[in-house]
N, C-alpha and C. Protein backbone atom coordinates (compact mmCIF):
# COMPACT_ATOMS: atom_id res chain seq x y z
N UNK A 1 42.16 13.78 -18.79
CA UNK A 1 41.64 13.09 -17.62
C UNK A 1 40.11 13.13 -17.61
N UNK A 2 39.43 11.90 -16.99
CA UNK A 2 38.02 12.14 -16.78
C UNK A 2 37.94 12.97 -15.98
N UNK A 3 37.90 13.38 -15.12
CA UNK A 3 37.39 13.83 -14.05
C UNK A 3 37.41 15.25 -13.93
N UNK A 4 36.69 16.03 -13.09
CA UNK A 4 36.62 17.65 -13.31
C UNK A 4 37.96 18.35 -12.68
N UNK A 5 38.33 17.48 -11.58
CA UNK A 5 39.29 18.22 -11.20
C UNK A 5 40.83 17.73 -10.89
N UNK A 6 41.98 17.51 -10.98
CA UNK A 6 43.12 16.75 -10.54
C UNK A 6 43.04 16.27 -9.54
N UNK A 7 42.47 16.35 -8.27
CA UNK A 7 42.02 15.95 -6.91
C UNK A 7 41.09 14.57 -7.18
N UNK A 8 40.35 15.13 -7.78
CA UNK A 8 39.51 13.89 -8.23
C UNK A 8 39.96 12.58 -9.23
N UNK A 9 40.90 13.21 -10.02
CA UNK A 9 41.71 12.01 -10.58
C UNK A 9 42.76 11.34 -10.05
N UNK A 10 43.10 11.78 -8.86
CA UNK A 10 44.27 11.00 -8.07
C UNK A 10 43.39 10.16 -6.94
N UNK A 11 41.84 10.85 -6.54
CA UNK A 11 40.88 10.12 -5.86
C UNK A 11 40.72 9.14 -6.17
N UNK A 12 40.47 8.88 -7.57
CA UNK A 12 39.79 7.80 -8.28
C UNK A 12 40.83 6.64 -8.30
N UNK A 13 41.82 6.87 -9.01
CA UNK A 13 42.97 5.56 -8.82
C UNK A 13 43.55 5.39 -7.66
N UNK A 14 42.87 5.34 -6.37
CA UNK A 14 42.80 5.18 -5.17
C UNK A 14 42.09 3.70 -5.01
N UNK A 15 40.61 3.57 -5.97
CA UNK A 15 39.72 3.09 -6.10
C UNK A 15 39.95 1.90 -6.78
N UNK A 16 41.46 1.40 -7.39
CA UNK A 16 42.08 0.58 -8.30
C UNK A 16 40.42 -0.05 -9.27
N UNK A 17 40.14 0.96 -10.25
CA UNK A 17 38.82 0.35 -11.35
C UNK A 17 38.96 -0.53 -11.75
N UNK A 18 40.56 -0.91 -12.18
CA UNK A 18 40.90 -2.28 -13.23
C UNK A 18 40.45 -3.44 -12.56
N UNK A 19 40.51 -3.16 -11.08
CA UNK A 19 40.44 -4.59 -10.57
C UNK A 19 38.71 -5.01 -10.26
N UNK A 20 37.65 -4.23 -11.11
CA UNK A 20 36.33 -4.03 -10.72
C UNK A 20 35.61 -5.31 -11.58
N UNK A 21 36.43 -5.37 -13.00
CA UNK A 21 36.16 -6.50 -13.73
C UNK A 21 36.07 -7.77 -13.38
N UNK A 22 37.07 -8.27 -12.65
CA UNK A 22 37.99 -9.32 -12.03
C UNK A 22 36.60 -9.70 -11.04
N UNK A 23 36.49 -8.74 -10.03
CA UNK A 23 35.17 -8.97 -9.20
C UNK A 23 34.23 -9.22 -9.89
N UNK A 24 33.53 -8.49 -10.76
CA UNK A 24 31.89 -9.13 -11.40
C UNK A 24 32.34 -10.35 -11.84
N UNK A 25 33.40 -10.37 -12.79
CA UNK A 25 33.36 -12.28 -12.87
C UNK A 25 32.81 -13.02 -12.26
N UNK A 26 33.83 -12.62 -10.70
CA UNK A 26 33.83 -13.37 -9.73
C UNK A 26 32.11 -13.15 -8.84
N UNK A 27 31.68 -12.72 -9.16
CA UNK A 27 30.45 -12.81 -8.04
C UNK A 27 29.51 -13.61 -9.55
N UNK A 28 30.09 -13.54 -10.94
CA UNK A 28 28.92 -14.23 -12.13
C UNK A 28 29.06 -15.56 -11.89
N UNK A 29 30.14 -15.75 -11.62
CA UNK A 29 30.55 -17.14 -11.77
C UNK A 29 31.05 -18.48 -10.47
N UNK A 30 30.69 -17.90 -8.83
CA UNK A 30 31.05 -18.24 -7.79
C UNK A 30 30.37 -17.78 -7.13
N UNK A 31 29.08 -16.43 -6.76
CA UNK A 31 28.39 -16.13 -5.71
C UNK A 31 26.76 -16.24 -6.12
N UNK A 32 26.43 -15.25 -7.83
CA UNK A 32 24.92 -15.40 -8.14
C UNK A 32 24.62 -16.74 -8.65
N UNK A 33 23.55 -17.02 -7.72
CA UNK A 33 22.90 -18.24 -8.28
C UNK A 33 22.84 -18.13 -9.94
N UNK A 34 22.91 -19.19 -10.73
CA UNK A 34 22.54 -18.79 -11.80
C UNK A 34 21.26 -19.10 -12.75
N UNK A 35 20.10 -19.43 -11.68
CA UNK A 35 19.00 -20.03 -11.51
C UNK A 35 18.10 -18.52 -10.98
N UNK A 36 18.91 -17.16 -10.45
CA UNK A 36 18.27 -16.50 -9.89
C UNK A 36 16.90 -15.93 -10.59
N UNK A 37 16.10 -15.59 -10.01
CA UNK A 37 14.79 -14.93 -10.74
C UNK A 37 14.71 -13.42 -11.14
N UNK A 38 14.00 -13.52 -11.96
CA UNK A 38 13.84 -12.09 -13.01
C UNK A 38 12.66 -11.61 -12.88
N UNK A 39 12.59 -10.30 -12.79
CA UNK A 39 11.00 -9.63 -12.55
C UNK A 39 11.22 -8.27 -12.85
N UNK A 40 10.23 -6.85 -12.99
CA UNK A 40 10.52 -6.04 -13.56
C UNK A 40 10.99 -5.41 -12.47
N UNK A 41 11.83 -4.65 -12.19
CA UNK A 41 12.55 -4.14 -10.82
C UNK A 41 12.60 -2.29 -10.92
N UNK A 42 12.24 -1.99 -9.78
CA UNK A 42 12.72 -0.98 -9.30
C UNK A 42 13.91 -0.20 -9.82
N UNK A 43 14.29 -0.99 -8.72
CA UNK A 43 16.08 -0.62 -9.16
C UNK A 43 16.65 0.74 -8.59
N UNK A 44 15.79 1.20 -7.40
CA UNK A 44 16.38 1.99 -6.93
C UNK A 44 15.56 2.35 -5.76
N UNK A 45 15.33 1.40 -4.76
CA UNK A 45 14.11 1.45 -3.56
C UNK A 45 15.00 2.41 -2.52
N UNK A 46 15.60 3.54 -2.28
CA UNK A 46 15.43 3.82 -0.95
C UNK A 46 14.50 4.82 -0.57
N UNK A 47 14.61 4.85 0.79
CA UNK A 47 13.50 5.86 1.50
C UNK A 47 12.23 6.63 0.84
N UNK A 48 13.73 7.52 0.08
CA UNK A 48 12.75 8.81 -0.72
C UNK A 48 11.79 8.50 -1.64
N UNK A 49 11.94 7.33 -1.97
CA UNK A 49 11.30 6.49 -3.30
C UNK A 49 9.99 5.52 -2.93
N UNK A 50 9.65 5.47 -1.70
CA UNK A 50 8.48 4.33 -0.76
C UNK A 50 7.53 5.89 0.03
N UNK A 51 6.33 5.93 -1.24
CA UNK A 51 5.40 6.54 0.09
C UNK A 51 4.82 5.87 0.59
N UNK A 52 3.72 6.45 1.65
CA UNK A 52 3.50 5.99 2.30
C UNK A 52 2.16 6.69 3.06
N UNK A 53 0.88 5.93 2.33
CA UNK A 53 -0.50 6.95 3.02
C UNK A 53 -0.55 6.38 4.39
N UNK A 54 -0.95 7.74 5.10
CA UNK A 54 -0.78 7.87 6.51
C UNK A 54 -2.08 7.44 7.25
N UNK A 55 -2.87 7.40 6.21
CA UNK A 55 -4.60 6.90 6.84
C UNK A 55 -4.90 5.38 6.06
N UNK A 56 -4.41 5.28 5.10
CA UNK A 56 -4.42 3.73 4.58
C UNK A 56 -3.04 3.07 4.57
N UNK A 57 -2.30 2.94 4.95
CA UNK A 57 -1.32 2.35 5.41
C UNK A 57 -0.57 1.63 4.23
N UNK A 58 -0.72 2.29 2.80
CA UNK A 58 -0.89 1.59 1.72
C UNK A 58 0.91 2.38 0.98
N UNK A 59 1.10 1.47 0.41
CA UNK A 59 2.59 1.78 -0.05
C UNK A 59 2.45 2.21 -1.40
N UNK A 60 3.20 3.40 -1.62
CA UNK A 60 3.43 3.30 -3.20
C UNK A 60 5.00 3.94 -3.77
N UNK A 61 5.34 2.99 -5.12
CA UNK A 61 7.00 3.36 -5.11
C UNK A 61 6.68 3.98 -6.31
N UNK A 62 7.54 5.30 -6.55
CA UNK A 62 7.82 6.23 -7.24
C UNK A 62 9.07 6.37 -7.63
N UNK A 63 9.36 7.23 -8.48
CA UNK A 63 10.42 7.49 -9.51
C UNK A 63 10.94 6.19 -9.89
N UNK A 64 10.68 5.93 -11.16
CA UNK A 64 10.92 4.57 -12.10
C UNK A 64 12.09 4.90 -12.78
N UNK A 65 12.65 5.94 -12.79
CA UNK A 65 14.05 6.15 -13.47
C UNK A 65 14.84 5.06 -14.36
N UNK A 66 15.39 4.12 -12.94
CA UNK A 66 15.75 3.07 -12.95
C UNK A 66 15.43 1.76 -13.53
N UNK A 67 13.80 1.97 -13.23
CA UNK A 67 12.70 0.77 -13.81
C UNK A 67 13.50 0.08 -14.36
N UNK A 68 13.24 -1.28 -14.85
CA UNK A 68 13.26 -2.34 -15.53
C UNK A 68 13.37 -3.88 -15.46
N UNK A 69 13.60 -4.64 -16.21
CA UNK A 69 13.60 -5.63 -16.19
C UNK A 69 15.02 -6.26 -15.56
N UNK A 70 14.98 -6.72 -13.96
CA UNK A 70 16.16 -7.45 -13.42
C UNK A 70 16.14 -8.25 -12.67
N UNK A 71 17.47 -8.54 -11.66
CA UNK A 71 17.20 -10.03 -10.76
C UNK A 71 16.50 -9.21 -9.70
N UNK A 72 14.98 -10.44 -9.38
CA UNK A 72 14.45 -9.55 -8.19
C UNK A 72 15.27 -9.31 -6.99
N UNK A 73 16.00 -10.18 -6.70
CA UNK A 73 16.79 -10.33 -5.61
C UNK A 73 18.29 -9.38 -5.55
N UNK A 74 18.14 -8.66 -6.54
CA UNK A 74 19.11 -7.55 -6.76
C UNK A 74 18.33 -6.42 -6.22
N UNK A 75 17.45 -6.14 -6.56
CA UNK A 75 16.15 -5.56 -6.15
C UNK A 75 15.94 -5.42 -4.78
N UNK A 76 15.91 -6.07 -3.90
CA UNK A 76 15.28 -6.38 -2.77
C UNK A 76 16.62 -6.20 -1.63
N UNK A 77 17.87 -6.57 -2.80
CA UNK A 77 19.43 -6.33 -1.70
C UNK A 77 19.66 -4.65 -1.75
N UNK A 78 19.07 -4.03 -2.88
CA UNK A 78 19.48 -2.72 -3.06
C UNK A 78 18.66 -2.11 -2.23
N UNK A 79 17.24 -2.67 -1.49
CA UNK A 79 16.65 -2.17 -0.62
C UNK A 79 17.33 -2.20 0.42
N UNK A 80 17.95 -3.28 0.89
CA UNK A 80 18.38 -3.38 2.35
C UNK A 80 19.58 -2.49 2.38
N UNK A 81 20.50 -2.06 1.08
CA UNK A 81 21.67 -1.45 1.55
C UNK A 81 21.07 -0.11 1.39
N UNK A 82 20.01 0.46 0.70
CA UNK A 82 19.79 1.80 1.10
C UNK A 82 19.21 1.58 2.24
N UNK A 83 19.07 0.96 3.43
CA UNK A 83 18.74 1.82 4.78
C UNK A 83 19.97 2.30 5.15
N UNK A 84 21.60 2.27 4.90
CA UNK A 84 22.41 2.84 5.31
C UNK A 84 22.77 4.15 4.58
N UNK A 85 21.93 4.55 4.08
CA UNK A 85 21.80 5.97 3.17
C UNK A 85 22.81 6.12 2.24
N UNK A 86 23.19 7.48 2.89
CA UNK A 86 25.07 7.75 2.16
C UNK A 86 24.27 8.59 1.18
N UNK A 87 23.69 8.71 0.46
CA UNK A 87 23.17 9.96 -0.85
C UNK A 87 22.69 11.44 -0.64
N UNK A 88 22.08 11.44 0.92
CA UNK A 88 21.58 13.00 0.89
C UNK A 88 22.60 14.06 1.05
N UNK A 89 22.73 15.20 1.09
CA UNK A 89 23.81 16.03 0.90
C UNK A 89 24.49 16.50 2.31
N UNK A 90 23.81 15.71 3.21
CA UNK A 90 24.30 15.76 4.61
C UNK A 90 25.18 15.27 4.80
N UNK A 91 24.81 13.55 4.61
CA UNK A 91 25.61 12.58 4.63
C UNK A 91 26.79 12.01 3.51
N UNK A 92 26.72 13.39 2.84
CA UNK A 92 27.69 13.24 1.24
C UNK A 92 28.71 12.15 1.21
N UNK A 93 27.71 11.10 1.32
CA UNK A 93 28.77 9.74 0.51
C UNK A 93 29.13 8.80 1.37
N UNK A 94 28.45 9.15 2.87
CA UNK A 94 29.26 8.23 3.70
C UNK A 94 27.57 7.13 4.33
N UNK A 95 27.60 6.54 3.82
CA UNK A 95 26.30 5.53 4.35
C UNK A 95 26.51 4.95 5.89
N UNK A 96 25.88 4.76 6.44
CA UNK A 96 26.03 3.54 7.58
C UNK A 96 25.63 2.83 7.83
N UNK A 97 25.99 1.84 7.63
CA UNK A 97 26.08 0.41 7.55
C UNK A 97 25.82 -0.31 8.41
N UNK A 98 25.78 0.30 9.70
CA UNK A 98 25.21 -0.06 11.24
C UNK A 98 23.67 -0.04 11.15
N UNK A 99 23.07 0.56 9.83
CA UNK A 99 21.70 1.02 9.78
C UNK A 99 21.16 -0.83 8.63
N UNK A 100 22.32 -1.38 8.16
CA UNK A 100 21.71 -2.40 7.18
C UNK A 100 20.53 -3.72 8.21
N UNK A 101 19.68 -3.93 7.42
CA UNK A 101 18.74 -4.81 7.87
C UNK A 101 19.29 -5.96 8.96
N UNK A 102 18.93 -6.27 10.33
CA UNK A 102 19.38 -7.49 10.62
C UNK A 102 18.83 -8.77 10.33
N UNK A 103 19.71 -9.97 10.37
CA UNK A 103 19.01 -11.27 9.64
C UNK A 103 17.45 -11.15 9.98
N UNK A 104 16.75 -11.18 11.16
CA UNK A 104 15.40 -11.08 11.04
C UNK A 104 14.73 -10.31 10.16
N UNK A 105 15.13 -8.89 10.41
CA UNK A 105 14.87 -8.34 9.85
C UNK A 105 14.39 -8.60 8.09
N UNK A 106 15.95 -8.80 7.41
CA UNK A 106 15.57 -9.72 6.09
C UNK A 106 15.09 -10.46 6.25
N UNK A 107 14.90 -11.74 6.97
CA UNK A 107 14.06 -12.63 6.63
C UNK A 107 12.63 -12.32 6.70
N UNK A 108 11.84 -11.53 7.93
CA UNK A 108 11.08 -10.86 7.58
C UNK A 108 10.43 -10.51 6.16
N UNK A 109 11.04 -9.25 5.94
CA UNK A 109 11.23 -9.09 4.98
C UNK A 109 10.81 -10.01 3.58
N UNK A 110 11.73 -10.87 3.45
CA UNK A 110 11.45 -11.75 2.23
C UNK A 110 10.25 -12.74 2.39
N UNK A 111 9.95 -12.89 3.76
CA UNK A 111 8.88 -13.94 3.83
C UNK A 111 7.38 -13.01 3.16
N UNK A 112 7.67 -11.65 3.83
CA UNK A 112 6.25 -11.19 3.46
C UNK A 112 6.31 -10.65 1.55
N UNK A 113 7.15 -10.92 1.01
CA UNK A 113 7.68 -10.79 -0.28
C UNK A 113 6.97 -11.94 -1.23
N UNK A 114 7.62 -13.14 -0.15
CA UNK A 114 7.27 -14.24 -0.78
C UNK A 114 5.67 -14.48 -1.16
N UNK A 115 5.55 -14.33 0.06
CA UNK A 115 3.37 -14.29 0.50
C UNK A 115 2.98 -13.88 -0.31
N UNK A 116 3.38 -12.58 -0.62
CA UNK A 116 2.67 -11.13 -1.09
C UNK A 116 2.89 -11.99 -3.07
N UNK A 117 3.96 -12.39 -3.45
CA UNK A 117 4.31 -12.96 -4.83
C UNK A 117 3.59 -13.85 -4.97
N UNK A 118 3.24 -14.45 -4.10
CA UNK A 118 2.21 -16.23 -4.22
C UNK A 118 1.10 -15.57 -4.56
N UNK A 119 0.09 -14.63 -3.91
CA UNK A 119 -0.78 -14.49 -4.18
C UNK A 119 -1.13 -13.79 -5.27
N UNK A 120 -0.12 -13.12 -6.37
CA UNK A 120 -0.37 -12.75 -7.92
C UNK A 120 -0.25 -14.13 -8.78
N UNK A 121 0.11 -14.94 -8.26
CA UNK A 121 0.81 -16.09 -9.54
C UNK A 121 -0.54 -16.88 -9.38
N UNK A 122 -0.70 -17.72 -10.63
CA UNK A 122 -1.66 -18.54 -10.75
C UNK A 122 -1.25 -19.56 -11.40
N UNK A 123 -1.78 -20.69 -11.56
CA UNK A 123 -1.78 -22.10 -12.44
C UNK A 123 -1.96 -21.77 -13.85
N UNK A 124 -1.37 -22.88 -14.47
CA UNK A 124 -1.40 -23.16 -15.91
C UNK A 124 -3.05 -23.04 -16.71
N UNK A 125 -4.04 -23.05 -15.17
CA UNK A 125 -5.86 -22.76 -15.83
C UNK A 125 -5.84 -21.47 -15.27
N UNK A 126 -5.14 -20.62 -14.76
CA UNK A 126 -6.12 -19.52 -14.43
C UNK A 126 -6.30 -19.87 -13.03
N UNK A 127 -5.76 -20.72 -12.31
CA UNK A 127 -6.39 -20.55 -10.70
C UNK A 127 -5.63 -20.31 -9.67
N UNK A 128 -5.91 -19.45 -8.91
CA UNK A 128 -4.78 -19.02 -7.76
C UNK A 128 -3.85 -20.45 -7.01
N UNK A 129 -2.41 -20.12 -7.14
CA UNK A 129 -2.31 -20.69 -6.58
C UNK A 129 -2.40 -21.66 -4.88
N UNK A 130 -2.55 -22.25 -4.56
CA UNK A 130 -2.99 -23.37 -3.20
C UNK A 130 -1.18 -22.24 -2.20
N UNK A 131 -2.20 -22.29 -0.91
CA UNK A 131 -1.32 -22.04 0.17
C UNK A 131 -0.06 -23.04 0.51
N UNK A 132 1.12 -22.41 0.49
CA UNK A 132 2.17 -23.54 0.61
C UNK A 132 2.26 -23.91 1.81
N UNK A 133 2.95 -25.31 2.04
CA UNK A 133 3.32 -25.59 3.64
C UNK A 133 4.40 -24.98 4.27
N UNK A 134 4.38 -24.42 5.54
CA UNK A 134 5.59 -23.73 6.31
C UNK A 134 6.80 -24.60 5.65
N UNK A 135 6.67 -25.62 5.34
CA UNK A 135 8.24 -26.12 4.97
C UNK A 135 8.74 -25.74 3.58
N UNK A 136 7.52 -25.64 2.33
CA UNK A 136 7.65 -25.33 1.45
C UNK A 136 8.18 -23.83 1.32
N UNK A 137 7.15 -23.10 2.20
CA UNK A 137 7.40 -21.49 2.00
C UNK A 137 8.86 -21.06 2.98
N UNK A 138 9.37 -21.82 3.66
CA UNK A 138 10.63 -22.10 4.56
C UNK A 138 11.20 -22.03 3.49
N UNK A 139 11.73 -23.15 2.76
CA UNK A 139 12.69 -23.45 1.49
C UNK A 139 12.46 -21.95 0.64
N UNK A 140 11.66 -21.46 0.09
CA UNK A 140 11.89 -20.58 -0.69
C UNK A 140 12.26 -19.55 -0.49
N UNK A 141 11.91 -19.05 0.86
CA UNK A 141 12.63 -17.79 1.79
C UNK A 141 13.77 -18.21 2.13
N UNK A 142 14.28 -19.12 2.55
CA UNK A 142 15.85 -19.31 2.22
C UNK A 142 16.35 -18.91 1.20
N UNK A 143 16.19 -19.81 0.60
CA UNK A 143 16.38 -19.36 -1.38
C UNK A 143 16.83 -18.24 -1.73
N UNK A 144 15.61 -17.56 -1.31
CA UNK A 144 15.75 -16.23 -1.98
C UNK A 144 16.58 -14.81 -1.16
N UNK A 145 16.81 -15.58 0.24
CA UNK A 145 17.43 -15.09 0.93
C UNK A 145 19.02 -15.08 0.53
N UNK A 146 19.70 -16.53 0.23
CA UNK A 146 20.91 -16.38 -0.19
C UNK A 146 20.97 -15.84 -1.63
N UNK A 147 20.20 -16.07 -2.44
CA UNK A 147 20.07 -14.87 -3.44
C UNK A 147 20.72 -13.45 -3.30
N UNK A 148 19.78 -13.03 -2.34
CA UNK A 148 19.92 -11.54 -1.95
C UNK A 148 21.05 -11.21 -1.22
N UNK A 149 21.60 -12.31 -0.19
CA UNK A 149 23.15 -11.67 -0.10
C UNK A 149 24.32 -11.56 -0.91
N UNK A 150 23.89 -12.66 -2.63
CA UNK A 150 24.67 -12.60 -2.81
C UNK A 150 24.81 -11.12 -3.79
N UNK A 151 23.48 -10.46 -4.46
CA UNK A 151 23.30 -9.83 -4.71
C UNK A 151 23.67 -8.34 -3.82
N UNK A 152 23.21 -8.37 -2.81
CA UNK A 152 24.25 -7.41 -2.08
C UNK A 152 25.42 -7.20 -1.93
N UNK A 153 26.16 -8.26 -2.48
CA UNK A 153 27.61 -7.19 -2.99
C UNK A 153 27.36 -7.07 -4.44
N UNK A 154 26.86 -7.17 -5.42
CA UNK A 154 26.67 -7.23 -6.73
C UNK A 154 26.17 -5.40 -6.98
N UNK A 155 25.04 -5.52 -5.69
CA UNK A 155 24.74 -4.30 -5.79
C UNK A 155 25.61 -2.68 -5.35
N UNK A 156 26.18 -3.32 -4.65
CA UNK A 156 28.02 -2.14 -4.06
C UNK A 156 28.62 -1.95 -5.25
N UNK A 157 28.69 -2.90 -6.23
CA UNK A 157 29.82 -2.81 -7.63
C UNK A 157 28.82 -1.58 -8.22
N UNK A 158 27.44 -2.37 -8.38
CA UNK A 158 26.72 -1.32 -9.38
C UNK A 158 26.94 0.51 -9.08
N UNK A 159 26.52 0.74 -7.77
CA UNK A 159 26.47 2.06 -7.33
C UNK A 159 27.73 2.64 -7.11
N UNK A 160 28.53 1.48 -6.34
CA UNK A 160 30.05 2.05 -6.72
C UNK A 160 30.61 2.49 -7.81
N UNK A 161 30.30 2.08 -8.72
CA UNK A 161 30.44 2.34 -10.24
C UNK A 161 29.50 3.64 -10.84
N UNK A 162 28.39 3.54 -10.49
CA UNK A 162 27.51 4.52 -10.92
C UNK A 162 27.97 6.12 -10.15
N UNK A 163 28.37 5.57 -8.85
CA UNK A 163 29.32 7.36 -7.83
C UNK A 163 30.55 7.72 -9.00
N UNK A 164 31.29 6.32 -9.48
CA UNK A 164 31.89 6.85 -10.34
C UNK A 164 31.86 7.49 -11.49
N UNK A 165 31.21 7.07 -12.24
CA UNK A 165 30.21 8.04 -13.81
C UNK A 165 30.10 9.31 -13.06
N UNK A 166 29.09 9.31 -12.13
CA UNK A 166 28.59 10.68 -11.72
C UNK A 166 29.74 11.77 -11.21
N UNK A 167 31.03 11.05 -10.73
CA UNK A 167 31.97 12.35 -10.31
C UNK A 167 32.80 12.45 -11.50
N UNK A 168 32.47 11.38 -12.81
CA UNK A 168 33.63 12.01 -13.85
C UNK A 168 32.57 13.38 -14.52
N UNK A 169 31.39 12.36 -14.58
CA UNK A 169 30.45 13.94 -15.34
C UNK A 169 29.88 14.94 -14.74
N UNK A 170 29.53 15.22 -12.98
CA UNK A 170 29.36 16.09 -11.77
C UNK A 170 29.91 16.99 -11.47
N UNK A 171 31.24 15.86 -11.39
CA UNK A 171 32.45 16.42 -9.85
C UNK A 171 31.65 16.13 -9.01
N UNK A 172 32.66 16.41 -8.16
CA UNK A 172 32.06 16.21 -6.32
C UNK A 172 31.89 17.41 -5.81
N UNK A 173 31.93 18.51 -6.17
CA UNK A 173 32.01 19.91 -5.35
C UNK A 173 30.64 19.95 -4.65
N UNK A 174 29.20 19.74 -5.70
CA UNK A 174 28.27 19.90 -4.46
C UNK A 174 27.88 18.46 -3.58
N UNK A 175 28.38 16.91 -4.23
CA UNK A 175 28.17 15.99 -3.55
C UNK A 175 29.28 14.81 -3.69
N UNK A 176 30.16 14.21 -2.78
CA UNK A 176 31.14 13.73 -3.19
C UNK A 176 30.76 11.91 -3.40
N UNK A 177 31.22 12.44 -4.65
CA UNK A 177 30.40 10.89 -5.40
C UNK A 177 31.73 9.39 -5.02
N UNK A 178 32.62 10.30 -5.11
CA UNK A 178 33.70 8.98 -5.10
C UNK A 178 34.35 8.79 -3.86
N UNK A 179 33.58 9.52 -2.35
CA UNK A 179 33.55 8.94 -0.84
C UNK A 179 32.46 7.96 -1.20
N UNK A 180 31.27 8.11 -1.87
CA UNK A 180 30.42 7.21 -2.13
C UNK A 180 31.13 6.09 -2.64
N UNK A 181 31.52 6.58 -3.85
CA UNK A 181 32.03 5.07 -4.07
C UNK A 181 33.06 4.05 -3.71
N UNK A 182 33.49 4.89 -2.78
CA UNK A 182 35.20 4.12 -1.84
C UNK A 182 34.07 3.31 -1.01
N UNK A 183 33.30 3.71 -0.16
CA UNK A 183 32.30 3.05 0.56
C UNK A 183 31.33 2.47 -0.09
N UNK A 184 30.88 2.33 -1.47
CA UNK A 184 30.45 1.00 -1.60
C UNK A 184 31.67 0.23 -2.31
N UNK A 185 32.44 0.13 -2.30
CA UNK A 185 33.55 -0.48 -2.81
C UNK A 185 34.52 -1.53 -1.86
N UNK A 186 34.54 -0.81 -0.54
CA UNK A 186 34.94 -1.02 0.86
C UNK A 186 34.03 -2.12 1.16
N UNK A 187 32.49 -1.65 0.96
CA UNK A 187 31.34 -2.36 1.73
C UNK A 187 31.47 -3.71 0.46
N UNK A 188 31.75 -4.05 -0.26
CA UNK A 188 31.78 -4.89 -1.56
C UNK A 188 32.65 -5.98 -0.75
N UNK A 189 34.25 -5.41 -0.56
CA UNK A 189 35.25 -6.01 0.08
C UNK A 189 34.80 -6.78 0.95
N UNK A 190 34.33 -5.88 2.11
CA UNK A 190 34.25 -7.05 3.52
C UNK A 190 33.38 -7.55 3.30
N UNK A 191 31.93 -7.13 2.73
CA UNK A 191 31.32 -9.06 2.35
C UNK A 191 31.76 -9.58 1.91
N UNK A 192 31.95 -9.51 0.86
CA UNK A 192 33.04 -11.01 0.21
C UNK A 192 34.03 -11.52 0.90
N UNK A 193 34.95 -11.04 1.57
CA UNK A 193 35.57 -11.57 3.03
C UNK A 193 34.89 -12.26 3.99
N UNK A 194 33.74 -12.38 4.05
CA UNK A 194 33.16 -12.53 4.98
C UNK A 194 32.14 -13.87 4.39
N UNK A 195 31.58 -13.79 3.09
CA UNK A 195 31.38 -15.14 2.88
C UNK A 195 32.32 -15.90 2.09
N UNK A 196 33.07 -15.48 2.28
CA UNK A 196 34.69 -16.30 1.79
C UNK A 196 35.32 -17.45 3.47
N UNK A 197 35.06 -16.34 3.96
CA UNK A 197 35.44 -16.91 5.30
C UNK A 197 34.66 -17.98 6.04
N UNK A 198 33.00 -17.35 6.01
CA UNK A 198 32.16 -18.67 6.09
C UNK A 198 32.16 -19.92 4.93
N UNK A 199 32.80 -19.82 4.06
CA UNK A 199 32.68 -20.98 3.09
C UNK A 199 33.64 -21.86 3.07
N UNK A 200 35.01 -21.36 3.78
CA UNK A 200 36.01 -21.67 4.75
C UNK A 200 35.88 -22.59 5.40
N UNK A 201 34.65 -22.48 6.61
CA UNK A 201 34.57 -23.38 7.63
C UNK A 201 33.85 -24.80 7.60
């Protein structure tokens, strides 16, 4: 058996894995844009990972572990689902989800993303690019908005998956990786229910 302990291997096929494949298909081929954008990513923004100087008001993200090259908008969904935690040893595995960004909130969010991206990019000479019109910069914060939800369940598979690695090679004794991953697995489910249901109407 993988897992450290018999408890934990009857945990796990609780979790039906086989059927984990079936899903990424399904979010490659029916939810991610396949137009989405690529940038070097994080890949692991919560809390602990965003300082934050207290006299310059200036941000800086740490531990690159993760670093690399991915969809930004995978990026930016993995931000919004770590505000529901679930990793510190308090909350061993159980996130809340009552804590995820509300629509303003994201949109927020992505607008000042967007801003903040316009003003690194430049023209084909070298010249900053020209301020867009509210309708233009409208359209792209949409955009990148349905991006990111759809990426937010993309991102539940990943970590759900990753609680799993970690309790076959861990265990759960000092942190229970595979309550983590029932709950991002759970949290995977009802979105996709949920824009299944709006696509419905």
């Amino acid at each position: 058996d993988a897992f450290k302990t018999v408890h934990d291997t009857e945990r796990a096929k609780e979790l039906e894995l086989a059927k984990i494949e079936a899903e990424l298909t399904h979010l490659e081929q029916e939810v991610v844009p396949p137009d989405a954008g690529v940038a070097f990513c994080h890949n692991d923004l919560l809390a602990a990972n965003i300082m934050i100087c207290p006299t310059t008001g200036r941000i800086q993200l740490i531990d690159f572990e993760y670093g690399g090259v991915n969809y930004r908008s995978f990026d930016i969904a993995n931000h919004f689902n770590e505000f529901a935690g679930g990793t510190t040893e308090e909350e061993n595995g159980v996130p809340d989800y009552s804590l995820f960004p509300t629509e303003k909130m994201q949109e927020a969010f992505v607008r000042a993303y967007v801003r903040a991206a316009r003003k690194t990019k430049k023209d084909e000479n070298g010249n900053d690019y020209c301020v867009q019109s509210a309708k233009d910069e409208d359209k792209e914060v949409y955009s990148l908005l349905r991006e990111v939800r759809a990426f937010v369940l993309a991102n539940h598979l990943y970590w759900g998956l990753w609680a799993v690695n970690q309790a076959a090679m861990e265990g759960c004794e000092d942190f229970d990786y595979l309550t983590y991953a029932s709950c991002r697995f759970g949290e995977y489910h009802k979105g996709k229910a949920k824009i299944e249901a709006e696509l419905a109407c």
